[in-house]
PDB file of N, CA and C in Angstrom:
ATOM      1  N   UNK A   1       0.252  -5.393-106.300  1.00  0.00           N
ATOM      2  CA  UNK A   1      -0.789  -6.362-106.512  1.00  0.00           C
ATOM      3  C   UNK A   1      -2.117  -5.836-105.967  1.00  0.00           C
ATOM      4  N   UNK A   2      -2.177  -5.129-104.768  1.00  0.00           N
ATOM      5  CA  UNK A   2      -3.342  -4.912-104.060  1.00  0.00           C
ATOM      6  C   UNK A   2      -3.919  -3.730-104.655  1.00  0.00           C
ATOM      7  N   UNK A   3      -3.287  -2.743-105.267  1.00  0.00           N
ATOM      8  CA  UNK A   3      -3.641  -1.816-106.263  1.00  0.00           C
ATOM      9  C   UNK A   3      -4.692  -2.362-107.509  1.00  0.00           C
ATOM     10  N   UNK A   4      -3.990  -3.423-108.480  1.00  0.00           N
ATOM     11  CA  UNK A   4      -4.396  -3.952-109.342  1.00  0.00           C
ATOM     12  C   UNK A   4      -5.634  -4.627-108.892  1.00  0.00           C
ATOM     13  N   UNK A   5      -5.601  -5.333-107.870  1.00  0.00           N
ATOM     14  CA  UNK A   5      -7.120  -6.027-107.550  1.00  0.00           C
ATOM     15  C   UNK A   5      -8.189  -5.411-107.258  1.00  0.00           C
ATOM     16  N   UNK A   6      -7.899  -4.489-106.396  1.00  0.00           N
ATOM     17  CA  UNK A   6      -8.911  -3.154-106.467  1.00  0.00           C
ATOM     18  C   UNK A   6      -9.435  -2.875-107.609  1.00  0.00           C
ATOM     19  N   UNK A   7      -8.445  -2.362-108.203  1.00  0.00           N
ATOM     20  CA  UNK A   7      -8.834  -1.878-109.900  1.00  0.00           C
ATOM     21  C   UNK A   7      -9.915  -2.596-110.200  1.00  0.00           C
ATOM     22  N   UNK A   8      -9.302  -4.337-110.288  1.00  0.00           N
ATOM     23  CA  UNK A   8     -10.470  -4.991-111.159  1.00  0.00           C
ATOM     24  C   UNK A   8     -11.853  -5.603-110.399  1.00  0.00           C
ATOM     25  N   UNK A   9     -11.356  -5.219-108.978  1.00  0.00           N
ATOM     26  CA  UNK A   9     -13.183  -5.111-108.361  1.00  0.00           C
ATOM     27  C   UNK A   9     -14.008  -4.041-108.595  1.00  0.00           C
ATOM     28  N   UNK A  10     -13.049  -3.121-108.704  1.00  0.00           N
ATOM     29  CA  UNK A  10     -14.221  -1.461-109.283  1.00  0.00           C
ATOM     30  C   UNK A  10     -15.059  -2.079-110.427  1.00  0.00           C
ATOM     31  N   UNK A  11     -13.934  -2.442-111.232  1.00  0.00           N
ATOM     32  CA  UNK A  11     -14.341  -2.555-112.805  1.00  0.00           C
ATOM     33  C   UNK A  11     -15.095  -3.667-113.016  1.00  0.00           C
ATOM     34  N   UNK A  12     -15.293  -4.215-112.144  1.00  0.00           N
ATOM     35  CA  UNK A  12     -16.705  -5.624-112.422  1.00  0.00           C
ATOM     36  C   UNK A  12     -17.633  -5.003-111.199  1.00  0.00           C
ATOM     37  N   UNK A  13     -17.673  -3.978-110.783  1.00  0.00           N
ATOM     38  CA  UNK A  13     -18.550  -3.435-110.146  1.00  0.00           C
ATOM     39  C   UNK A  13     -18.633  -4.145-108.510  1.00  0.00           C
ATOM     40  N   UNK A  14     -17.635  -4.944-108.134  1.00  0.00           N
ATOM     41  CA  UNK A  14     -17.709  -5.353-107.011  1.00  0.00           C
ATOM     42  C   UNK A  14     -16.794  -4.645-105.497  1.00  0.00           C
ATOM     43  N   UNK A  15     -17.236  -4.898-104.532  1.00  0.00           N
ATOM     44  CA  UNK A  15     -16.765  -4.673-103.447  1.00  0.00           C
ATOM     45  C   UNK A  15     -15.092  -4.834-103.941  1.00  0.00           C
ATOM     46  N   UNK A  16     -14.087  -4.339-103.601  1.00  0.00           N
ATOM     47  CA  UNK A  16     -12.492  -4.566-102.962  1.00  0.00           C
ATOM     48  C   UNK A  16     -12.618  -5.592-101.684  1.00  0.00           C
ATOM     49  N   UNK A  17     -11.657  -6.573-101.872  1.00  0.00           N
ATOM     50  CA  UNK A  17     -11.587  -7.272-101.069  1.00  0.00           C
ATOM     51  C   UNK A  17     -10.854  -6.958 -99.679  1.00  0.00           C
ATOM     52  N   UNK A  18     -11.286  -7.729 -98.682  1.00  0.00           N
ATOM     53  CA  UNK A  18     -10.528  -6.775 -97.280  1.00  0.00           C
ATOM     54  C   UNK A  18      -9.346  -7.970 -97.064  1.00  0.00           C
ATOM     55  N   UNK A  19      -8.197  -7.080 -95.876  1.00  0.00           N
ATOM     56  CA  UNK A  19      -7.072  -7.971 -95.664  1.00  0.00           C
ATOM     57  C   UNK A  19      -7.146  -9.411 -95.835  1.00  0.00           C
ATOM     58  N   UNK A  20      -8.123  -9.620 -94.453  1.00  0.00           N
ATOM     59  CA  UNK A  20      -8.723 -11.127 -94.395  1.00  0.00           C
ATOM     60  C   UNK A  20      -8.989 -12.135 -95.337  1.00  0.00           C
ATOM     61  N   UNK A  21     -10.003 -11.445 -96.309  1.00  0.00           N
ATOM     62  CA  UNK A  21     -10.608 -11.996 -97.465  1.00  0.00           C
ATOM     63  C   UNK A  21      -9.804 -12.714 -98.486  1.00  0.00           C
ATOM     64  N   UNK A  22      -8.834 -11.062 -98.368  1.00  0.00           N
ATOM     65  CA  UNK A  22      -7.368 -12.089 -99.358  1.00  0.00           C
ATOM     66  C   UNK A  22      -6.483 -12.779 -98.780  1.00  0.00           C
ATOM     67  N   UNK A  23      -6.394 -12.765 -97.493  1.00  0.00           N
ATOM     68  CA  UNK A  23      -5.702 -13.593 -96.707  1.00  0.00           C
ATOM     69  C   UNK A  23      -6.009 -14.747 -96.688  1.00  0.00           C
ATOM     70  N   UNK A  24      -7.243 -15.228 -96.485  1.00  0.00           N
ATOM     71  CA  UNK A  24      -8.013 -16.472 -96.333  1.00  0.00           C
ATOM     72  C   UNK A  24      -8.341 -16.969 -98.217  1.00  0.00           C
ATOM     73  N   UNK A  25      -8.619 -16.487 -98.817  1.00  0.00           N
ATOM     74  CA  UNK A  25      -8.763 -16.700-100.857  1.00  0.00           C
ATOM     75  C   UNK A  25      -7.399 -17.174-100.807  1.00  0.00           C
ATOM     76  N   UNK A  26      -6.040 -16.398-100.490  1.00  0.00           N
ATOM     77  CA  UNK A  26      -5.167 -16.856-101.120  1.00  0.00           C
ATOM     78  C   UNK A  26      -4.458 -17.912-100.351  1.00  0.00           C
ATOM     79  N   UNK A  27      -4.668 -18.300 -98.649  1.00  0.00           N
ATOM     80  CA  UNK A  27      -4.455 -19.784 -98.858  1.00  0.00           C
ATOM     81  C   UNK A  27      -5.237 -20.862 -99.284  1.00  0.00           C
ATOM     82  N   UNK A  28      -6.361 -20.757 -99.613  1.00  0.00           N
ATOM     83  CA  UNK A  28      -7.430 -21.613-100.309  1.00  0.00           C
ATOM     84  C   UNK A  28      -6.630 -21.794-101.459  1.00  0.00           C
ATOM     85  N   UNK A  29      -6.737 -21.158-102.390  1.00  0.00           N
ATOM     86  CA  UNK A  29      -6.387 -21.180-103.417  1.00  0.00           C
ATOM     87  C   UNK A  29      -4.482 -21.900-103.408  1.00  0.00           C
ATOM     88  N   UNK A  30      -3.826 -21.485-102.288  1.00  0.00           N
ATOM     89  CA  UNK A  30      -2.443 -22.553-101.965  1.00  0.00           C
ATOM     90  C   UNK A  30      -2.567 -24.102-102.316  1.00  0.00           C
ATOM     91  N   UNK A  31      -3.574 -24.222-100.810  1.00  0.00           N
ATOM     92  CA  UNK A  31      -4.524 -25.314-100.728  1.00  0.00           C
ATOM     93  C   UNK A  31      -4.816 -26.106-101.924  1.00  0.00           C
ATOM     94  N   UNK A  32      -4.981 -25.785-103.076  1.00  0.00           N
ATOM     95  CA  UNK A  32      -5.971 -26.590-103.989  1.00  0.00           C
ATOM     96  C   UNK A  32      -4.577 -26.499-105.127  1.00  0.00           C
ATOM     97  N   UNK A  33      -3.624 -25.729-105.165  1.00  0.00           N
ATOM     98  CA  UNK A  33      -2.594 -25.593-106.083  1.00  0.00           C
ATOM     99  C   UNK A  33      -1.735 -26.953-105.360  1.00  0.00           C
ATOM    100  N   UNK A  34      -1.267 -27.303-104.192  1.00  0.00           N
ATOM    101  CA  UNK A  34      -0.490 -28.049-103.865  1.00  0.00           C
ATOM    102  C   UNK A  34      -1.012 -29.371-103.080  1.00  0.00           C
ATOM    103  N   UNK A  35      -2.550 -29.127-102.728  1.00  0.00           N
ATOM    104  CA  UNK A  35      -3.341 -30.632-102.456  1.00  0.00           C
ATOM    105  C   UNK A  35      -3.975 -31.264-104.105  1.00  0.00           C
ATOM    106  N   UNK A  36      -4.815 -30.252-104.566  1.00  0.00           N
ATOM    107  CA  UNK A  36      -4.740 -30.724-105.774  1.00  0.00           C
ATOM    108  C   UNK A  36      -4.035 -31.089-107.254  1.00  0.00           C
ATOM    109  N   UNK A  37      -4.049 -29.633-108.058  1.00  0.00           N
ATOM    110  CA  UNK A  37      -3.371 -29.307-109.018  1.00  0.00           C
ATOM    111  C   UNK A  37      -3.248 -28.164-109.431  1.00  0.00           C
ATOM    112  N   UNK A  38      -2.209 -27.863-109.843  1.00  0.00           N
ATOM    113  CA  UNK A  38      -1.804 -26.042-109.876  1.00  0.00           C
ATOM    114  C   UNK A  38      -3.159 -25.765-110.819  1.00  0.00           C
ATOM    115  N   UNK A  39      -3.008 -26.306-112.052  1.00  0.00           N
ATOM    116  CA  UNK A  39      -3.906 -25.787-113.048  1.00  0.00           C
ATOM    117  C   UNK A  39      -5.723 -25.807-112.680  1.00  0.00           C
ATOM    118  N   UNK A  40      -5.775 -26.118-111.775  1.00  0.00           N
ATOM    119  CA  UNK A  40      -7.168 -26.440-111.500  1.00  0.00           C
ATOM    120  C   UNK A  40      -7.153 -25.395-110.269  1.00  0.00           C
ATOM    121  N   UNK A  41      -6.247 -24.307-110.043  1.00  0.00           N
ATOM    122  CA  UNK A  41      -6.930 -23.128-108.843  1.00  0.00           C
ATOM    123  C   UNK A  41      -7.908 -21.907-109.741  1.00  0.00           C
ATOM    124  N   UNK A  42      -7.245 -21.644-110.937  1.00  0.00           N
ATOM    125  CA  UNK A  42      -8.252 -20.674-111.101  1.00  0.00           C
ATOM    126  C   UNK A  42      -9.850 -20.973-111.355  1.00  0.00           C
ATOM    127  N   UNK A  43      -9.551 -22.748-112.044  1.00  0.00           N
ATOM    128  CA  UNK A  43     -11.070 -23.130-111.989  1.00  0.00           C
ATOM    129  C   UNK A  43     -12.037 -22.894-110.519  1.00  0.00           C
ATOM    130  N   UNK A  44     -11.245 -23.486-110.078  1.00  0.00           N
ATOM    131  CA  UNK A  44     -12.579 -23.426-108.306  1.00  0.00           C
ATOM    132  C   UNK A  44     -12.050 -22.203-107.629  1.00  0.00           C
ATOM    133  N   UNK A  45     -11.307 -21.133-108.357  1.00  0.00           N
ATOM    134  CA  UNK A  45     -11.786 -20.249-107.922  1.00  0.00           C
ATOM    135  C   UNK A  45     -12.606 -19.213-108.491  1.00  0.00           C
ATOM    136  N   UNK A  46     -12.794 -19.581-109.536  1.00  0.00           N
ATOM    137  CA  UNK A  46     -14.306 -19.504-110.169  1.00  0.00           C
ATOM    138  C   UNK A  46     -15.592 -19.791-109.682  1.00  0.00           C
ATOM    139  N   UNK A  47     -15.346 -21.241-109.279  1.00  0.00           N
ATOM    140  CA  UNK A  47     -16.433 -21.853-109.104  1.00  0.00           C
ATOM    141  C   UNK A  47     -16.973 -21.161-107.404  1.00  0.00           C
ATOM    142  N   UNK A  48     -15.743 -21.175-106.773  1.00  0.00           N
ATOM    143  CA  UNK A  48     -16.416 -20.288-105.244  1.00  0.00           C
ATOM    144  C   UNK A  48     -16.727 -18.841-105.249  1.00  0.00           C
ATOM    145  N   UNK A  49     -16.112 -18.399-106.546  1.00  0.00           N
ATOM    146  CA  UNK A  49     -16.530 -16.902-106.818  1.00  0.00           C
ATOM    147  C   UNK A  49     -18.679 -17.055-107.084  1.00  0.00           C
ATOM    148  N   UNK A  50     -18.356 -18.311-107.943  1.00  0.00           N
ATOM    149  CA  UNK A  50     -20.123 -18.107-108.257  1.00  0.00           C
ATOM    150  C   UNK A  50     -21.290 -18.390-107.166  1.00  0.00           C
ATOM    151  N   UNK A  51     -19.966 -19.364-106.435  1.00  0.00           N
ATOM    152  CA  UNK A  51     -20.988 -19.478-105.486  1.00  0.00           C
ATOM    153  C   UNK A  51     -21.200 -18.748-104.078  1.00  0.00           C
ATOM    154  N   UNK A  52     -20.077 -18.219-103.863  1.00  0.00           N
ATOM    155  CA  UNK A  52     -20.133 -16.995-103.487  1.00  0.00           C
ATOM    156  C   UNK A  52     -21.818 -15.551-104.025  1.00  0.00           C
ATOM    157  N   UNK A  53     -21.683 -15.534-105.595  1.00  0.00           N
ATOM    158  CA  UNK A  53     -22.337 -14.476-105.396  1.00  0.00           C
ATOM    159  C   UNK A  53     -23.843 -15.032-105.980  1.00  0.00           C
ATOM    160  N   UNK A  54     -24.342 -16.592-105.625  1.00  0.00           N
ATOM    161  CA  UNK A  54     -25.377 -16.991-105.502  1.00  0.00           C
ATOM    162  C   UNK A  54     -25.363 -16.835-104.196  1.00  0.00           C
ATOM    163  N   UNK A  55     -25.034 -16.901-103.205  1.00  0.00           N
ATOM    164  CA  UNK A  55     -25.214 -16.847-101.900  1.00  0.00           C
ATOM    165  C   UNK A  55     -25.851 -15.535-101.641  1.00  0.00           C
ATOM    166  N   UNK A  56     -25.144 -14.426-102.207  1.00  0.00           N
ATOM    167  CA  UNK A  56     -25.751 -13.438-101.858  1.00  0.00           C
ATOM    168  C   UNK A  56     -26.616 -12.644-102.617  1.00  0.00           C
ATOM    169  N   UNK A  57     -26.917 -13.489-103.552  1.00  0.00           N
ATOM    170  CA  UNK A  57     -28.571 -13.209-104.418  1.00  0.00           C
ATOM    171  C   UNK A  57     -29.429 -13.883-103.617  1.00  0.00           C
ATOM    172  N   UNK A  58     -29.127 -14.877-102.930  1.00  0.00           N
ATOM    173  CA  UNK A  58     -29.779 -15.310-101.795  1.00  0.00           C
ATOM    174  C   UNK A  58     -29.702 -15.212-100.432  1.00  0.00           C
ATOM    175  N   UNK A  59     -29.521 -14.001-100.297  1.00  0.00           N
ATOM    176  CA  UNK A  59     -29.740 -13.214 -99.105  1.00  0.00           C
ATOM    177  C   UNK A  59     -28.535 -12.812 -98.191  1.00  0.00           C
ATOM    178  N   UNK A  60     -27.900 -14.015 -98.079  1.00  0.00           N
ATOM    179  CA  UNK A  60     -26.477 -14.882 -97.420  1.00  0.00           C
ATOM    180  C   UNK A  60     -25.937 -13.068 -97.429  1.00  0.00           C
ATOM    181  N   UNK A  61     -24.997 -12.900 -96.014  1.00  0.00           N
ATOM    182  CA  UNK A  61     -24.478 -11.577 -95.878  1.00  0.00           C
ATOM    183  C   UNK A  61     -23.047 -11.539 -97.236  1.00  0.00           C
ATOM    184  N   UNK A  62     -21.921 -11.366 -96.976  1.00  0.00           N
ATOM    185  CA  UNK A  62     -20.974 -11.181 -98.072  1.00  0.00           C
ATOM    186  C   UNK A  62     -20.078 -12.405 -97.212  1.00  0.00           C
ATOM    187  N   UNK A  63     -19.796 -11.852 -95.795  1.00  0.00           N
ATOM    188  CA  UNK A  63     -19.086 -12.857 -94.784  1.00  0.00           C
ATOM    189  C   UNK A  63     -19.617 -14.448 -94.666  1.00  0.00           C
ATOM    190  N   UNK A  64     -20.692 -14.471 -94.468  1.00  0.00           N
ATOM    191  CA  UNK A  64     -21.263 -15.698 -94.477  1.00  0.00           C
ATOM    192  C   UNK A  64     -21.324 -16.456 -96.076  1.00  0.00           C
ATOM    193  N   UNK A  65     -21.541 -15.721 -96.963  1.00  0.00           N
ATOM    194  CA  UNK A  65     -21.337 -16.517 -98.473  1.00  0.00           C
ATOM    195  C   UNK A  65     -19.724 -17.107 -98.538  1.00  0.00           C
ATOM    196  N   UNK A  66     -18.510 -16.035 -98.204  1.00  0.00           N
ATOM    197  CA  UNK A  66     -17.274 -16.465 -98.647  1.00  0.00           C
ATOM    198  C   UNK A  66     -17.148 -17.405 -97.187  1.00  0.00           C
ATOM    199  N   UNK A  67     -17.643 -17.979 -96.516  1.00  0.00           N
ATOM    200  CA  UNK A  67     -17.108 -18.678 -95.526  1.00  0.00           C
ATOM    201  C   UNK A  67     -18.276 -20.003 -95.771  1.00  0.00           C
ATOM    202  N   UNK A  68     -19.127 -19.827 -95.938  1.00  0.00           N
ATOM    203  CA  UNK A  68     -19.710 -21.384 -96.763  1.00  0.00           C
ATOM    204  C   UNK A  68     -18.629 -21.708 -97.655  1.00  0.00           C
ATOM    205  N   UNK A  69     -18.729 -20.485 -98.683  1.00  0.00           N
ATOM    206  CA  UNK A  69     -18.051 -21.497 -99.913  1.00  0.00           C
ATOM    207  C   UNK A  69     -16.525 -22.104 -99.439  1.00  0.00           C
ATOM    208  N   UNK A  70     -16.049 -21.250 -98.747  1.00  0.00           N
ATOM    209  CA  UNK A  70     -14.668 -21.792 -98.159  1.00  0.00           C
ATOM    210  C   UNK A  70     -14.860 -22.627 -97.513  1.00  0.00           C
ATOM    211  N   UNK A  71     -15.539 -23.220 -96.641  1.00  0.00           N
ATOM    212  CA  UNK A  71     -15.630 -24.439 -95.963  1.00  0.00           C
ATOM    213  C   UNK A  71     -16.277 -25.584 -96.642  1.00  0.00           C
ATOM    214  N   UNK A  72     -16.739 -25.583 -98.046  1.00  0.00           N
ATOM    215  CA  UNK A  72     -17.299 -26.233 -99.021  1.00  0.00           C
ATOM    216  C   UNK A  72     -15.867 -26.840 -99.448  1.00  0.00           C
ATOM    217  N   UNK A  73     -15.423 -25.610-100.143  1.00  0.00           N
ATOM    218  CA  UNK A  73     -13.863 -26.078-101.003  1.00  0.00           C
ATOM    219  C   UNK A  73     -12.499 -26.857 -99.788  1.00  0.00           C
ATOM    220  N   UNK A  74     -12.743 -26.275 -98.747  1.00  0.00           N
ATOM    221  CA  UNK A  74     -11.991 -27.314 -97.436  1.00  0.00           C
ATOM    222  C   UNK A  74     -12.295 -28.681 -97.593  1.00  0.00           C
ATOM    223  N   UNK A  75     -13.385 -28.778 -97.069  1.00  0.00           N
ATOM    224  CA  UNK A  75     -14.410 -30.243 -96.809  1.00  0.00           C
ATOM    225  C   UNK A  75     -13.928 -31.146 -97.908  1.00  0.00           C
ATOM    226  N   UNK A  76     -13.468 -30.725 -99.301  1.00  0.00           N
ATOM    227  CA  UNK A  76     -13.100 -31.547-100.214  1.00  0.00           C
ATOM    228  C   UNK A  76     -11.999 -31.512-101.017  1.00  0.00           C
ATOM    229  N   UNK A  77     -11.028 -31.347 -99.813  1.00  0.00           N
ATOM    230  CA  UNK A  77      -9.371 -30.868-100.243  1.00  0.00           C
ATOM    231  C   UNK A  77      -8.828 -32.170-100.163  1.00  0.00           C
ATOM    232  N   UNK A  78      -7.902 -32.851-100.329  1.00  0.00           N
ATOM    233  CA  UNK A  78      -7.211 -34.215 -99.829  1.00  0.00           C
ATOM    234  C   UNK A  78      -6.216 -33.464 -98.547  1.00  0.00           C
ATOM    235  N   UNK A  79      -6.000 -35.007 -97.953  1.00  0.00           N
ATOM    236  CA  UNK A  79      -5.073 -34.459 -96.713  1.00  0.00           C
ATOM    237  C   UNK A  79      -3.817 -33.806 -97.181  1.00  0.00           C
ATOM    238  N   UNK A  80      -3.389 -32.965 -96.713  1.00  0.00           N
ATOM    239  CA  UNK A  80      -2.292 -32.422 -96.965  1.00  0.00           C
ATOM    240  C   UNK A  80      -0.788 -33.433 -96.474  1.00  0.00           C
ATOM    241  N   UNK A  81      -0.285 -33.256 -97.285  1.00  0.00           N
ATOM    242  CA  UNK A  81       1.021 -34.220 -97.268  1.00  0.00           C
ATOM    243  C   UNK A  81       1.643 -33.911 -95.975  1.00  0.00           C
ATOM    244  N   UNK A  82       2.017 -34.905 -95.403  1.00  0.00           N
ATOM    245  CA  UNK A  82       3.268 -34.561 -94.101  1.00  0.00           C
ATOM    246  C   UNK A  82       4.425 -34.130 -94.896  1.00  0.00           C
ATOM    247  N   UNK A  83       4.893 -33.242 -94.055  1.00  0.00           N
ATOM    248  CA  UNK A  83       5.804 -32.532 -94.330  1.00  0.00           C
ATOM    249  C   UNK A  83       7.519 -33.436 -94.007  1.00  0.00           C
ATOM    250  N   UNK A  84       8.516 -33.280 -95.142  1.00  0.00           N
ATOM    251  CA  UNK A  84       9.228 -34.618 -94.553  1.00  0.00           C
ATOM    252  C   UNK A  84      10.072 -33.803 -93.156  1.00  0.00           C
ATOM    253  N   UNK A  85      10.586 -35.135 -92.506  1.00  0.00           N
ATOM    254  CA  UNK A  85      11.143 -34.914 -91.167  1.00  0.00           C
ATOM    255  C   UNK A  85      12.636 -34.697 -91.522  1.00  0.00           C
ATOM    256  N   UNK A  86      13.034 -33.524 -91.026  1.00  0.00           N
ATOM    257  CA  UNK A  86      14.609 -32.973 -91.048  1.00  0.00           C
ATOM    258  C   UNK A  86      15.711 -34.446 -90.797  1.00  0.00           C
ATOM    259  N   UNK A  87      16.646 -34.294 -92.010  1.00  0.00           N
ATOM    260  CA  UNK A  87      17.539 -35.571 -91.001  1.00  0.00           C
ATOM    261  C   UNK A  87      18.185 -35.425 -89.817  1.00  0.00           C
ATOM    262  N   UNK A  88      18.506 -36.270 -88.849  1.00  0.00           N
ATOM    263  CA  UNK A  88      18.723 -35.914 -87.609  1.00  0.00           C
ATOM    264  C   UNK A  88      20.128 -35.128 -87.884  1.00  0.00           C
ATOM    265  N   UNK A  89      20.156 -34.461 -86.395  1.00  0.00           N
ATOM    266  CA  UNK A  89      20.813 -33.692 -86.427  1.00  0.00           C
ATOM    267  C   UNK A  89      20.668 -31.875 -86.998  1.00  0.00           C
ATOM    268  N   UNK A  90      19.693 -31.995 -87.470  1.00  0.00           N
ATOM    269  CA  UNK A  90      19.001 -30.884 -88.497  1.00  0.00           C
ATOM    270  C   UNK A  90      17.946 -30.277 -88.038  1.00  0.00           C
ATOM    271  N   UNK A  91      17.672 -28.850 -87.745  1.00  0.00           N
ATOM    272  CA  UNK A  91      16.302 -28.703 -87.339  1.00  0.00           C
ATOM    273  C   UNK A  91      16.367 -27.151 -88.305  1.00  0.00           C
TER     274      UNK A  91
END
């Protein structure tokens, strides 16, 4: 996988993403598949990709753009479901 993504950051002329980056994208993107709706992750992750790279047409470093937009797409996640409780006896 990490081969292939490379690939297609060369090929749109962008940076490769670092450990972190995909570490932190791909629970966002968890996030919005199982608080929201599966079919609606690649949309907003579109949408934080753009806003992502308005950020840094506007000056915004690379770190500081993907951590707005990530705390943008947080701020308007629903609560995450409790997780159910083991039946007793069960851990």
């Amino acid at each position: 996988m990490e081969a292939w993504i490379d690939q297609l950051a060369e090929a749109l002329g962008e940076d490769t993403l670092s450990a972190r980056e995909t570490a932190v994208l791909l629970d966002v993107a968890r996030d919005v598949a199982h608080r929201v709706e599966r079919k609606i992750t690649p949309l907003a992750t579109f949408l934080l990709g753009s806003a992502v790279g308005r950020s840094l047409a506007g000056g915004a470093s690379r770190d500081e753009a993907v951590q707005a937009a990530l705390d943008t797409v947080r701020s308007l996640l629903p609560e995450a479901p409790d997780e159910p409780e083991a039946p007793a006896g069960q851990a």
